[in-house]
C-alpha atoms as a PDB file:
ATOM      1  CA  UNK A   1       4.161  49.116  -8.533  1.00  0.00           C
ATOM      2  CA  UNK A   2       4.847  45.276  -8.040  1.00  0.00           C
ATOM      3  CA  UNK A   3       2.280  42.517  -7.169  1.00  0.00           C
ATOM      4  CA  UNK A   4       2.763  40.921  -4.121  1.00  0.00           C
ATOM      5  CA  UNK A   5       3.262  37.089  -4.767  1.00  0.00           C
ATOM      6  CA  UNK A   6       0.964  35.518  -1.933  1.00  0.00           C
ATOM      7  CA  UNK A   7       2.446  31.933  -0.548  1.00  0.00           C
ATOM      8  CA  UNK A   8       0.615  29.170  -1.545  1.00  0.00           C
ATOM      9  CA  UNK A   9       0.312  26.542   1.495  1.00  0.00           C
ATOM     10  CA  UNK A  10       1.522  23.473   1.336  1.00  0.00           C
ATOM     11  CA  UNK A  11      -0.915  20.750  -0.443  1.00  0.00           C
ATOM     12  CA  UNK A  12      -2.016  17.830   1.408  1.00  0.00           C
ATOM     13  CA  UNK A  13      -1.409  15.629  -1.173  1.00  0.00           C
ATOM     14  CA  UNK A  14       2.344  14.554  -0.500  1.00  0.00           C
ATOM     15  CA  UNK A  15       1.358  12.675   2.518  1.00  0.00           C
ATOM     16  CA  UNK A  16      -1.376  11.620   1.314  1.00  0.00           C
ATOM     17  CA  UNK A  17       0.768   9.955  -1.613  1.00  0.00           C
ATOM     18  CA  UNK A  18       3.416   8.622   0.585  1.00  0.00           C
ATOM     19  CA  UNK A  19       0.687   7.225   2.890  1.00  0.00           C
ATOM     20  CA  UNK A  20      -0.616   5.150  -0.025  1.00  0.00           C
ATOM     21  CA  UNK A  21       3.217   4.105  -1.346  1.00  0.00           C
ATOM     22  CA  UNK A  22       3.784   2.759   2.410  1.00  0.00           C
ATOM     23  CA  UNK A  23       1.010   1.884   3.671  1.00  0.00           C
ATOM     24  CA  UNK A  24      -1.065   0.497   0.587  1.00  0.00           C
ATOM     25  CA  UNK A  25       0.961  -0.219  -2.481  1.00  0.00           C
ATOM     26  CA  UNK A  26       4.026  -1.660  -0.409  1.00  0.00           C
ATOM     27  CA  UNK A  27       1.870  -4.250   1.359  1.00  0.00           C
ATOM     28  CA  UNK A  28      -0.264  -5.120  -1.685  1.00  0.00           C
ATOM     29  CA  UNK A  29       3.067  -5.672  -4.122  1.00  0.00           C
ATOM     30  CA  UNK A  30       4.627  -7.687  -1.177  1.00  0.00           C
ATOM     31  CA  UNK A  31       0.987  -9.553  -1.135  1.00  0.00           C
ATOM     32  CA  UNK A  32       1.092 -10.037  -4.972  1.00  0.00           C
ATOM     33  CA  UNK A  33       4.997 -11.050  -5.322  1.00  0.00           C
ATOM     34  CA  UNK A  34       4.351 -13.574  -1.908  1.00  0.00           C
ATOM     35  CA  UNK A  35       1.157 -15.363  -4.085  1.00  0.00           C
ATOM     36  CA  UNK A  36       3.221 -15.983  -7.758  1.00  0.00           C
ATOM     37  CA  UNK A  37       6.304 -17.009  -5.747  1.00  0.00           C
ATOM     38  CA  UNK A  38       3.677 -19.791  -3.685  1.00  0.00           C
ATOM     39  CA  UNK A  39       2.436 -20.881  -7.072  1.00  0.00           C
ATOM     40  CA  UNK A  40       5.515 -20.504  -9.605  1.00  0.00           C
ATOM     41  CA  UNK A  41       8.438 -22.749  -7.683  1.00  0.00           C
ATOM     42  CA  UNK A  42      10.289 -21.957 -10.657  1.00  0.00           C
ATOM     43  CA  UNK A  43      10.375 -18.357 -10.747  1.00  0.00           C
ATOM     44  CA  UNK A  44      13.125 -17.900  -8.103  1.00  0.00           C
ATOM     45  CA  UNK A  45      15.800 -19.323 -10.724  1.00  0.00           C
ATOM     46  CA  UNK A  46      14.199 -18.397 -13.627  1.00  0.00           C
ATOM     47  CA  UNK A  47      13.000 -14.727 -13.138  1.00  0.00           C
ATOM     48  CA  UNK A  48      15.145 -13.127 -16.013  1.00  0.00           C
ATOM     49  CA  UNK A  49      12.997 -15.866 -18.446  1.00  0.00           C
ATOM     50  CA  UNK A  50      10.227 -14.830 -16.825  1.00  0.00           C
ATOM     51  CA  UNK A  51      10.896 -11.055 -17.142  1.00  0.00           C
ATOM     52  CA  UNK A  52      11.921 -11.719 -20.611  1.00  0.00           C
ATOM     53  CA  UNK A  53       8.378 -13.582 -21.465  1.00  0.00           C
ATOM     54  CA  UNK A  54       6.236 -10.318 -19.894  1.00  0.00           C
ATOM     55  CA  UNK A  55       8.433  -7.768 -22.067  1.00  0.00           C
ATOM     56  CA  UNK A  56       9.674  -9.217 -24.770  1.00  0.00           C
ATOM     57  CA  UNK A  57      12.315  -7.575 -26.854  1.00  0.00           C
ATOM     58  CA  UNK A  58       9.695  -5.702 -29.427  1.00  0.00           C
ATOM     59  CA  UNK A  59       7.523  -4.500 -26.610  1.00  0.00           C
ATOM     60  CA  UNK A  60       7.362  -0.729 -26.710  1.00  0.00           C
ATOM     61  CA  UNK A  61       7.666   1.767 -24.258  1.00  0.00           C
ATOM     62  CA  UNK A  62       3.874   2.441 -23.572  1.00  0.00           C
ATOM     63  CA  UNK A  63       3.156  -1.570 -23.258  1.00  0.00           C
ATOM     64  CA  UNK A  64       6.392  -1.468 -20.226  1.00  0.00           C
ATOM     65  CA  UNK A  65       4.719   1.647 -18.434  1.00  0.00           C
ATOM     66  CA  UNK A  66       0.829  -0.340 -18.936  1.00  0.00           C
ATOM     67  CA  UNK A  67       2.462  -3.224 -17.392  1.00  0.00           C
ATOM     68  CA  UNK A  68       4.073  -1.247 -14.448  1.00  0.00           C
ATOM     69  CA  UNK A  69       1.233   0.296 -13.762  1.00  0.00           C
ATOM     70  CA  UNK A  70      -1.263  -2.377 -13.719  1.00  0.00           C
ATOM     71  CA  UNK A  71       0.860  -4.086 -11.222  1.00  0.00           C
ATOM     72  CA  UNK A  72       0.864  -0.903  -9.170  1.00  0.00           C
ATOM     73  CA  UNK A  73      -2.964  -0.351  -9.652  1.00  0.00           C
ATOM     74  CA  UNK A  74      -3.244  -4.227  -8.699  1.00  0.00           C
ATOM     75  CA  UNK A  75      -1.232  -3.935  -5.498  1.00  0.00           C
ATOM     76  CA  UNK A  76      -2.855  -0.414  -4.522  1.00  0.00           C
ATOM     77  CA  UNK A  77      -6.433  -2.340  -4.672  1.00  0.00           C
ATOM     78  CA  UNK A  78      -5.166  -5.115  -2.643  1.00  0.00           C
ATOM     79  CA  UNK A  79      -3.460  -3.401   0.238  1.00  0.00           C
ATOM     80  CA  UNK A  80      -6.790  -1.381   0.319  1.00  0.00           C
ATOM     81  CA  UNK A  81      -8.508  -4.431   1.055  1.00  0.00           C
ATOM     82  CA  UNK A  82      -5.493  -6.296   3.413  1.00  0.00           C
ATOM     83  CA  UNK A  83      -5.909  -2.334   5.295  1.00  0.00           C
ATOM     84  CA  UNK A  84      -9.483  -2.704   5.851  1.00  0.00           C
ATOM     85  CA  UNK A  85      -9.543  -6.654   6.814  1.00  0.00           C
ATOM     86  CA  UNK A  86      -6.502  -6.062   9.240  1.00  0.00           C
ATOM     87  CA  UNK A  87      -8.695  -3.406  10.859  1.00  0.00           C
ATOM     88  CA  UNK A  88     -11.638  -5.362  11.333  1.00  0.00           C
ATOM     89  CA  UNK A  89      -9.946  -8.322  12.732  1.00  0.00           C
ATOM     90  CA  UNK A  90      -7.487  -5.561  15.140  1.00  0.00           C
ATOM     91  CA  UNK A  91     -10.747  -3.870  16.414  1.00  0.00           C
ATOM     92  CA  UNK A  92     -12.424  -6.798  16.553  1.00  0.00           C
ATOM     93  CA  UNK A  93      -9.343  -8.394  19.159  1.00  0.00           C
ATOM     94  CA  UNK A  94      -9.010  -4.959  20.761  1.00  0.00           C
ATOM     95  CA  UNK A  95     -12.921  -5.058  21.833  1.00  0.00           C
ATOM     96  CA  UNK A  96     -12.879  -8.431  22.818  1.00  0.00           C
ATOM     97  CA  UNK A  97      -9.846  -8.092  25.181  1.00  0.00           C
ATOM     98  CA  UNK A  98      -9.744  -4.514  26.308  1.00  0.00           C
ATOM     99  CA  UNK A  99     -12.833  -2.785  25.735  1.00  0.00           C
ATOM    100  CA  UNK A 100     -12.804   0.761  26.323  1.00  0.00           C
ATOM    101  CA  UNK A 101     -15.218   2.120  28.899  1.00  0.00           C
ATOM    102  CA  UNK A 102     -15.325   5.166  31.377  1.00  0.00           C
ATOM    103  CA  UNK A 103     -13.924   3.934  34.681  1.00  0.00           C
ATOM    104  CA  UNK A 104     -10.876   2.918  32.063  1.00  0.00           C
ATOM    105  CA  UNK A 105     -10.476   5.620  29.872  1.00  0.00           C
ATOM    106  CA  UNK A 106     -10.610   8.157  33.213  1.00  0.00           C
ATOM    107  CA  UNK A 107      -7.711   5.542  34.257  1.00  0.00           C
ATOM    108  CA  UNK A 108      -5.692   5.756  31.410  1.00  0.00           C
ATOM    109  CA  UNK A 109      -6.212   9.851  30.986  1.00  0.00           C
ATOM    110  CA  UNK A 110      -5.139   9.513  34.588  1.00  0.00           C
ATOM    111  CA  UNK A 111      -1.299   8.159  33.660  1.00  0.00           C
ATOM    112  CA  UNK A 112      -0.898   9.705  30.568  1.00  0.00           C
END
């Protein structure tokens, strides 16, 4: 007799993933790239030096990919914390100039 192969359902971790790319790691690289541009003038026309001074031409492989990564671990960690102080300060402005209450939430269920 054959098995029956049961479907698996799809994981939750693919948005989960892309959630973090876009709305994490994205902001925190832009954050990181933004701060050494403010503070290196130079790196603008010299990036290839610059490039050439973090992996030099006997790096290996592994010390690239440690590199990469730290600079993706570094960006996830600071778009986690630009996330949560952008929510403070956007709930913060949203109760101060439209708090939510019941006459207004029975007036917005009413339009929508």
């Amino acid at each position: 007799m054959a098995e029956e192969v049961e479907a698996k359902p799809v994981s939750g971790s693919i948005p989960f993933f892309f959630y973090d790319l876009i709305g994490r790691i994205v902001p925190g690289a832009v954050l990181v790239i933004g701060v050494l541009l403010y503070f290196e003038n130079d790196l603008v026309h010299n990036w290839l030096n610059t490039i050439q001074c973090i992996f030099p031409k006997d790096s290996t492989a592994g010390y690239a990919l440690a590199i990469v990564l730290l600079f993706f671990g570094i960006a996830h960690l600071l778009g986690v914390l630009l996330a949560s102080m952008s929510y403070i300060l956007i709930v913060k402005l949203w109760n101060k100039f439209a708090p939510l209450n019941a006459a207004r939430a029975k007036e917005v269920s009413r339009y929508g």
